[in-house]
N, C-alpha and C. Protein backbone atom coordinates (compact mmCIF):
# COMPACT_ATOMS: atom_id res chain seq x y z
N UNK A 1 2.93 5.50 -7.08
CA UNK A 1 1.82 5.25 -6.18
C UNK A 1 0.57 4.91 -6.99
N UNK A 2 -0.30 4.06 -6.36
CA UNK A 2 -1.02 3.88 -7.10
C UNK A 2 -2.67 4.43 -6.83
N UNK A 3 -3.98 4.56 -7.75
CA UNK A 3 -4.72 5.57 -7.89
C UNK A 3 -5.95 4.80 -7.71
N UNK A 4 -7.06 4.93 -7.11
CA UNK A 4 -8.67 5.14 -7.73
C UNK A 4 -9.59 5.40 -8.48
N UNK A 5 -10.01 5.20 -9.01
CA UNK A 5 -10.79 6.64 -9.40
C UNK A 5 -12.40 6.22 -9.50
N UNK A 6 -13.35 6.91 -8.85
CA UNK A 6 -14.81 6.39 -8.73
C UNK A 6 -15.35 7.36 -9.15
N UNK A 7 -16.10 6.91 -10.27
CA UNK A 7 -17.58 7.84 -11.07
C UNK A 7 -19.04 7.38 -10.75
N UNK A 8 -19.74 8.37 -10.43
CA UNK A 8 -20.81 8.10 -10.21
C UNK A 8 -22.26 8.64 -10.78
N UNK A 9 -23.15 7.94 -11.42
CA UNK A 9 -23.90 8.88 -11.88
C UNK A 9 -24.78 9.14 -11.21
N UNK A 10 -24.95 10.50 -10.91
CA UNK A 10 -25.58 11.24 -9.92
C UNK A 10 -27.01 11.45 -9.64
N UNK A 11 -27.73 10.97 -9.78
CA UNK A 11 -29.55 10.70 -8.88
C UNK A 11 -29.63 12.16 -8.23
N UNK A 12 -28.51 11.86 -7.18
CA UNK A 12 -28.61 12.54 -5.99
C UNK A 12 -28.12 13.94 -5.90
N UNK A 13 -28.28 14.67 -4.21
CA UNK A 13 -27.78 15.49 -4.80
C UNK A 13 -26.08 15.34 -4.19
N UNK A 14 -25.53 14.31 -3.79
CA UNK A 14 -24.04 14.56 -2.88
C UNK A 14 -23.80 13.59 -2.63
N UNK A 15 -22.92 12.36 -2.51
CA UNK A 15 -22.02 11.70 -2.03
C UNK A 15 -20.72 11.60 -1.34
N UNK A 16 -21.37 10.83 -0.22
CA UNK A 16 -20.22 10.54 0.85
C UNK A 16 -19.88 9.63 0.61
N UNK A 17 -17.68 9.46 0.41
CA UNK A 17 -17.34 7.99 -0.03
C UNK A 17 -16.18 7.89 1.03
N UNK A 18 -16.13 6.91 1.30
CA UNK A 18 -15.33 6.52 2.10
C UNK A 18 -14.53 5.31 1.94
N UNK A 19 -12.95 5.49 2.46
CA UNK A 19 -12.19 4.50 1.71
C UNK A 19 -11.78 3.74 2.82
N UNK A 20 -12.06 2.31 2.82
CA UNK A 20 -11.23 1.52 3.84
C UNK A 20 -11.97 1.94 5.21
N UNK A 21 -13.22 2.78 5.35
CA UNK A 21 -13.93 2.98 6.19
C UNK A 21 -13.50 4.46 6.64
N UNK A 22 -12.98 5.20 6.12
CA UNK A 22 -11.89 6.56 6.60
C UNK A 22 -13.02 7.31 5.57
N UNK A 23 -13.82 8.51 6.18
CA UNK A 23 -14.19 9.73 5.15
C UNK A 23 -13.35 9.79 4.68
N UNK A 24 -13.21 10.29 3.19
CA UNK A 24 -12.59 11.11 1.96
C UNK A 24 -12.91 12.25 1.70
N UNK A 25 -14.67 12.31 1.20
CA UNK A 25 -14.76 13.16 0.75
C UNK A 25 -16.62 13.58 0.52
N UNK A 26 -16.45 14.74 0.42
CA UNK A 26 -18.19 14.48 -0.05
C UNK A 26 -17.98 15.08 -1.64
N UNK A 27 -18.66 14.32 -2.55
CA UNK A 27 -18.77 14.61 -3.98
C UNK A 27 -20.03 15.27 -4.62
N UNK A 28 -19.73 16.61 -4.95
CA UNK A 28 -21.49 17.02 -5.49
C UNK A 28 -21.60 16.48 -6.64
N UNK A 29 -23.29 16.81 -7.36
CA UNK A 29 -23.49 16.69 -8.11
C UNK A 29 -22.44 16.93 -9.49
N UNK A 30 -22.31 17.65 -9.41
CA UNK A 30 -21.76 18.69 -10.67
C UNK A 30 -20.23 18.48 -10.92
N UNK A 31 -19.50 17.58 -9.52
CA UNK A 31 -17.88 16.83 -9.81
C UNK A 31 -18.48 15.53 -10.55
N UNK A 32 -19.38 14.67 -9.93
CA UNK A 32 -19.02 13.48 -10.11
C UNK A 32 -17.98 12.15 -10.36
N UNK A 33 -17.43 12.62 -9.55
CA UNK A 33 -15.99 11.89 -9.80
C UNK A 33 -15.01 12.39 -8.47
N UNK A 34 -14.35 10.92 -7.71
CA UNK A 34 -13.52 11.33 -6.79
C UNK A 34 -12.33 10.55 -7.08
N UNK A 35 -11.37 10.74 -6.88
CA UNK A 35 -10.05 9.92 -7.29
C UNK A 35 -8.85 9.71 -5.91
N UNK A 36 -9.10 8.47 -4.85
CA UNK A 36 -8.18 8.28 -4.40
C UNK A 36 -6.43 8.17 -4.67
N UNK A 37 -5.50 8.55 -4.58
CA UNK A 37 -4.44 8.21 -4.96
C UNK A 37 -3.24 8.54 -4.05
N UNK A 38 -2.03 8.42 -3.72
CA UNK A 38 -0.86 7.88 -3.10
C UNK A 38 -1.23 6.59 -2.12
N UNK A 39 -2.06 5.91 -2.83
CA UNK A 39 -2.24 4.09 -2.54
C UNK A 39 -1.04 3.42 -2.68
N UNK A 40 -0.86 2.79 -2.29
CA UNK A 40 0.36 1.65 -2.52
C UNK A 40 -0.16 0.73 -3.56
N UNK A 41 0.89 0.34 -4.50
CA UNK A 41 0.95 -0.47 -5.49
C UNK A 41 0.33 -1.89 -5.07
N UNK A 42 -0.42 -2.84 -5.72
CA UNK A 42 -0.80 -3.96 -5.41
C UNK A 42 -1.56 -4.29 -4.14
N UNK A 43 -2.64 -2.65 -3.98
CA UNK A 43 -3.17 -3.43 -2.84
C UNK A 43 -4.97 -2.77 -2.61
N UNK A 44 -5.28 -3.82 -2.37
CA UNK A 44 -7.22 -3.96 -2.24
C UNK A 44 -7.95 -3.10 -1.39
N UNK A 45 -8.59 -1.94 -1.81
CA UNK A 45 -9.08 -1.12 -1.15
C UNK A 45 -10.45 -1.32 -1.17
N UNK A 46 -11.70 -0.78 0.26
CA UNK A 46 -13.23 -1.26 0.33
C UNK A 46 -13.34 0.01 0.06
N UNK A 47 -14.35 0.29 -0.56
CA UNK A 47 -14.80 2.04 -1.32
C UNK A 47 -16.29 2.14 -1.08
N UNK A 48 -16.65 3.13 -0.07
CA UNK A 48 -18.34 2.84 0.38
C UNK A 48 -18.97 4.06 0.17
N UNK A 49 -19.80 4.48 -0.47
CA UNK A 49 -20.64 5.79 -0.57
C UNK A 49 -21.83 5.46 -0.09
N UNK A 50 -22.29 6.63 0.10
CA UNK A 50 -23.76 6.71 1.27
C UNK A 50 -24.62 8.12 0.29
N UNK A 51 -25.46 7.69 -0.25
CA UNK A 51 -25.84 9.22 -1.08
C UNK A 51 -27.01 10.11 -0.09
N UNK A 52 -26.80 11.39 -0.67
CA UNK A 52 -27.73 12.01 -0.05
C UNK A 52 -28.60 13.36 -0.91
N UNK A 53 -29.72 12.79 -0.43
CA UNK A 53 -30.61 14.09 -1.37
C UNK A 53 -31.10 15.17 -1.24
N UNK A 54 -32.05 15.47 -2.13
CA UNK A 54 -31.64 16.95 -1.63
C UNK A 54 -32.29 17.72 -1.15
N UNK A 55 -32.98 16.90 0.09
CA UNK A 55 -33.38 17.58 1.19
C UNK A 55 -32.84 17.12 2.23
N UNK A 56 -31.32 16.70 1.86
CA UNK A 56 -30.23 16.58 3.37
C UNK A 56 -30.61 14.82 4.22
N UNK A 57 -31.42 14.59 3.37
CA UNK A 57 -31.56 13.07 4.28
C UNK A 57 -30.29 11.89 3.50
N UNK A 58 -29.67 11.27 4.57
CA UNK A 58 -28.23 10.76 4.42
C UNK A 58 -29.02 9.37 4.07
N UNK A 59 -28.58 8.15 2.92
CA UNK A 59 -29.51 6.80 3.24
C UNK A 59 -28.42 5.88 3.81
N UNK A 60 -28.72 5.67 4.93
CA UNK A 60 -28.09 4.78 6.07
C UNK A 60 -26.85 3.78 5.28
N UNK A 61 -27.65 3.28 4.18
CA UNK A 61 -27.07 1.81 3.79
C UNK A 61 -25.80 2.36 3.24
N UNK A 62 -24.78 1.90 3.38
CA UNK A 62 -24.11 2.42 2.46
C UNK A 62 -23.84 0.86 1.31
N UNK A 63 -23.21 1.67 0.17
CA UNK A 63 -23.06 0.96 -1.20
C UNK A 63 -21.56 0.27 -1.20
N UNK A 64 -21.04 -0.65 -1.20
CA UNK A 64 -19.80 -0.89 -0.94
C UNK A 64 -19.29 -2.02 -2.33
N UNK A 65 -18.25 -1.62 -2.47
CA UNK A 65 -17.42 -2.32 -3.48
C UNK A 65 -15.68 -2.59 -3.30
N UNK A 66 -15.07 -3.28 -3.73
CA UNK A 66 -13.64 -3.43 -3.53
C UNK A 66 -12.82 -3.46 -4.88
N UNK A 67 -11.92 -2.65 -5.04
CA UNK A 67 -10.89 -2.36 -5.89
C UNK A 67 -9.72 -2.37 -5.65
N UNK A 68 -8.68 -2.97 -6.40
CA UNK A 68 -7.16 -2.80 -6.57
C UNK A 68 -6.15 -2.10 -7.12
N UNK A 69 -5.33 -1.32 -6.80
CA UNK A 69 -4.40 -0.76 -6.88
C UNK A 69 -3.54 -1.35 -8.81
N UNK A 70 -3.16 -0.81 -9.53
CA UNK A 70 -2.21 -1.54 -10.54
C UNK A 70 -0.85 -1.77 -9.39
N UNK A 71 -0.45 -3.08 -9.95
CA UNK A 71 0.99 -3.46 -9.13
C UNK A 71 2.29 -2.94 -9.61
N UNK A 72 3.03 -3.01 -8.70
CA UNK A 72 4.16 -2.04 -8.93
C UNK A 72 5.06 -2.73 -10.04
N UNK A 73 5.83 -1.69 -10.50
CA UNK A 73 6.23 -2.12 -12.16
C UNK A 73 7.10 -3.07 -12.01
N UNK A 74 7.29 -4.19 -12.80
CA UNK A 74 8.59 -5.04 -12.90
C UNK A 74 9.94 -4.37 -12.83
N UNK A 75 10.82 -4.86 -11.99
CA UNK A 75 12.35 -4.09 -11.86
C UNK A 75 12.93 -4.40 -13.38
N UNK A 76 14.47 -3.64 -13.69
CA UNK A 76 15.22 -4.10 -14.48
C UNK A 76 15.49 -6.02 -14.30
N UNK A 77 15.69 -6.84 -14.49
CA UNK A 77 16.32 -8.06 -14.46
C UNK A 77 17.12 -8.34 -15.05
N UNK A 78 18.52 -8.48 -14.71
CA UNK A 78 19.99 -8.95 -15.10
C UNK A 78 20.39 -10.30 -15.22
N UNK A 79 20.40 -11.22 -16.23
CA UNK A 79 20.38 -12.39 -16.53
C UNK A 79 22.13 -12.83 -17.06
N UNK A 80 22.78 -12.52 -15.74
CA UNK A 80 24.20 -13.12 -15.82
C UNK A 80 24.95 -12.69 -17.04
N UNK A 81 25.62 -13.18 -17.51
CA UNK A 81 26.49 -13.20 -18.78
C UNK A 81 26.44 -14.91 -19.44
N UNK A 82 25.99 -14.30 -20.89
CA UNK A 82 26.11 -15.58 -21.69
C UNK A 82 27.33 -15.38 -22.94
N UNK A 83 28.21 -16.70 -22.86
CA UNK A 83 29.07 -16.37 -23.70
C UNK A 83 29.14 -17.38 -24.94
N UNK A 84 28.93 -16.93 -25.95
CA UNK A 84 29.07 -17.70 -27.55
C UNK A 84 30.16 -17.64 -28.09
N UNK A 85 31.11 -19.16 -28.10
CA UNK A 85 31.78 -19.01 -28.55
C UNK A 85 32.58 -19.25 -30.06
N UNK A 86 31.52 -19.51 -30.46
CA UNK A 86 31.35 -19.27 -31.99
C UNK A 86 30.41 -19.07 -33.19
N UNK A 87 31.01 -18.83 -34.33
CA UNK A 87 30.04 -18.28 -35.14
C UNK A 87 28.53 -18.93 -35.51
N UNK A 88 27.62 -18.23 -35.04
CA UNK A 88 26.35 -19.41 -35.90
C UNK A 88 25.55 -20.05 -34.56
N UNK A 89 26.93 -20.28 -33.12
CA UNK A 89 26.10 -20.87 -32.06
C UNK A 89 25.40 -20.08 -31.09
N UNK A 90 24.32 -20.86 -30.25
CA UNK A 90 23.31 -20.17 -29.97
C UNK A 90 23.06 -20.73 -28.37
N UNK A 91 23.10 -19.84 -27.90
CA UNK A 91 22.91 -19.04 -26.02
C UNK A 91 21.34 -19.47 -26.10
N UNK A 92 21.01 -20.63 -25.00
CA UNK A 92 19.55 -20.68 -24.44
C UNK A 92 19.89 -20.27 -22.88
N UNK A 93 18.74 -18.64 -22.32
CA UNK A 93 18.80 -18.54 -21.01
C UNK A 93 17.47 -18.55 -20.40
N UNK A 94 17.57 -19.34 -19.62
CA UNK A 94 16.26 -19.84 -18.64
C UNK A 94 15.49 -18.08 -17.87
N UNK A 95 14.70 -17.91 -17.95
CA UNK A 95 14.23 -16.90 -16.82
C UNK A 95 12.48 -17.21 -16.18
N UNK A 96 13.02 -17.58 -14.88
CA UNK A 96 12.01 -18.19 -14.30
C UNK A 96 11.41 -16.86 -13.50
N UNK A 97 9.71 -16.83 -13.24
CA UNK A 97 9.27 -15.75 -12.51
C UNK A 97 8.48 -16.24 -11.30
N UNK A 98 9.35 -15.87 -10.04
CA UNK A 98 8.63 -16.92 -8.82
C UNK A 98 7.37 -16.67 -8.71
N UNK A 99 6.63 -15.78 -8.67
CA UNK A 99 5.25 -15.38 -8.27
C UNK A 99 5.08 -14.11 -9.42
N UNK A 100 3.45 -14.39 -9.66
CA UNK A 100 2.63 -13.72 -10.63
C UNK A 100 1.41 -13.51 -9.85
N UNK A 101 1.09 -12.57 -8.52
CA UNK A 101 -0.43 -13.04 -8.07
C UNK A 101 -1.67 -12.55 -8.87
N UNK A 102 -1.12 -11.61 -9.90
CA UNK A 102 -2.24 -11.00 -10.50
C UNK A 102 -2.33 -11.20 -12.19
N UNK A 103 -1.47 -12.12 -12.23
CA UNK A 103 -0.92 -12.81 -13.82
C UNK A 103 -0.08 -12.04 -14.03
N UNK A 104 0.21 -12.30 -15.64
CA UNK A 104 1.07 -11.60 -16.20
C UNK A 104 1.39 -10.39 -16.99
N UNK A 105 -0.11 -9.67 -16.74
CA UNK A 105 -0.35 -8.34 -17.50
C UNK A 105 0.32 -7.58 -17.07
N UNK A 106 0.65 -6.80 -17.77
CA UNK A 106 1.60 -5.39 -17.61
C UNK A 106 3.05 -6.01 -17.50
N UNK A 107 3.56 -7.19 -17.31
CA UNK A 107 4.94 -7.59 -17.35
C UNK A 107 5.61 -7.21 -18.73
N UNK A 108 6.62 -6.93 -19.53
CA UNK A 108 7.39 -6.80 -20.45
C UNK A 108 8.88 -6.99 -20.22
N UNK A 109 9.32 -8.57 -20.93
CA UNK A 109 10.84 -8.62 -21.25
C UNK A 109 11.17 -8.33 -22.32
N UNK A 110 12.10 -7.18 -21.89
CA UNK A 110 13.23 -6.59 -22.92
C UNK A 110 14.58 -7.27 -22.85
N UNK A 111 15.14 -7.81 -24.34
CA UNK A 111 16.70 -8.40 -24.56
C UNK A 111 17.39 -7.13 -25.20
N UNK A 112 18.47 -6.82 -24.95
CA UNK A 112 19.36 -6.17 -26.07
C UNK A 112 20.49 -6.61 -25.95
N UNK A 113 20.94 -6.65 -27.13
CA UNK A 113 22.28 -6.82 -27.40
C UNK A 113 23.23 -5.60 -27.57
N UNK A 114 24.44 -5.30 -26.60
CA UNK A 114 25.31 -4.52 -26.91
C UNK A 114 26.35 -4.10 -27.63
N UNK A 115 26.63 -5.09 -28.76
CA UNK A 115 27.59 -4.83 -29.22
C UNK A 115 26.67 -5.76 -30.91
N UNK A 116 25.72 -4.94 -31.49
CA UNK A 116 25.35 -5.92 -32.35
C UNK A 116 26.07 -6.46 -34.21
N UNK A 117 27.41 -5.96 -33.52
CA UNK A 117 28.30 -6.06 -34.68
C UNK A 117 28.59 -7.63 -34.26
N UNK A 118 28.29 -7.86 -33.54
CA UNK A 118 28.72 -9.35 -32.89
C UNK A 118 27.51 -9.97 -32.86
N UNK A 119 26.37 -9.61 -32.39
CA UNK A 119 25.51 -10.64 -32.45
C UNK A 119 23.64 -9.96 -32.70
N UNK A 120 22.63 -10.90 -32.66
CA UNK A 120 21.68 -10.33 -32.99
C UNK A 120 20.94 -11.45 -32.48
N UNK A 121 19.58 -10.70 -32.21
CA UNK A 121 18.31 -11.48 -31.88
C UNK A 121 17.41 -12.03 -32.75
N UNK A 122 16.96 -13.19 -32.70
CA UNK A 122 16.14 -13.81 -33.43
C UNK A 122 14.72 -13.91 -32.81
């Protein structure tokens, strides 16, 4: 699942934040820090605090910003069987990735070879 996390430096004496328009939480001084989390992977949350001081007056406006979730991890990917059938020759396998909406950070392809008495990566 994926997480939040909002720091704030504190003026005031308390913050009200609210996620997606839903209270959360009120944050005192002395936490500074609230951390949404069991978010769903890959997805855009509105995060609004309203501060208040400390003689209890709330300021109307609230402060609003939008943040994303990290996307959910790349699965295993199983790329058929490639077979070499002799010494020295060399297996090219295509692996195409249909959609990237947030690029390609955090992606990692791993090759291994199972039997590397037989073969090896270059």
């Amino acid at each position: 699942m994926g997480k939040i996390i909002i720091q704030h430096d504190f003026k005031k004496q308390l913050v009200i934040v609210y996620l997606d328009g839903t209270l959360q939480s009120n944050v005192t001084k002395g936490d500074e820090m609230f951390t949404a989390s069991s978010l769903n992977p890959g997805t855009e949350h509105t995060i609004s605090t309203h501060t208040v001081g400390t003689t209890g007056l709330i300021n109307q406006t609230p402060v609003s910003s939008t943040a994303r979730t990290a996307p959910t991890p790349a699965q295993t990917l199983i790329v058929g069987n490639v077979i070499v059938k002799n010494t020295g020759e060399t297996a090219l396998v295509n692996i195409t990735l249909d959609s990237a909406p947030n690029g390609l950070s955090g992606y990692n392809i791993t090759v291994t070879v199972t039997d590397s008495s037989i073969a090896q990566l270059l």
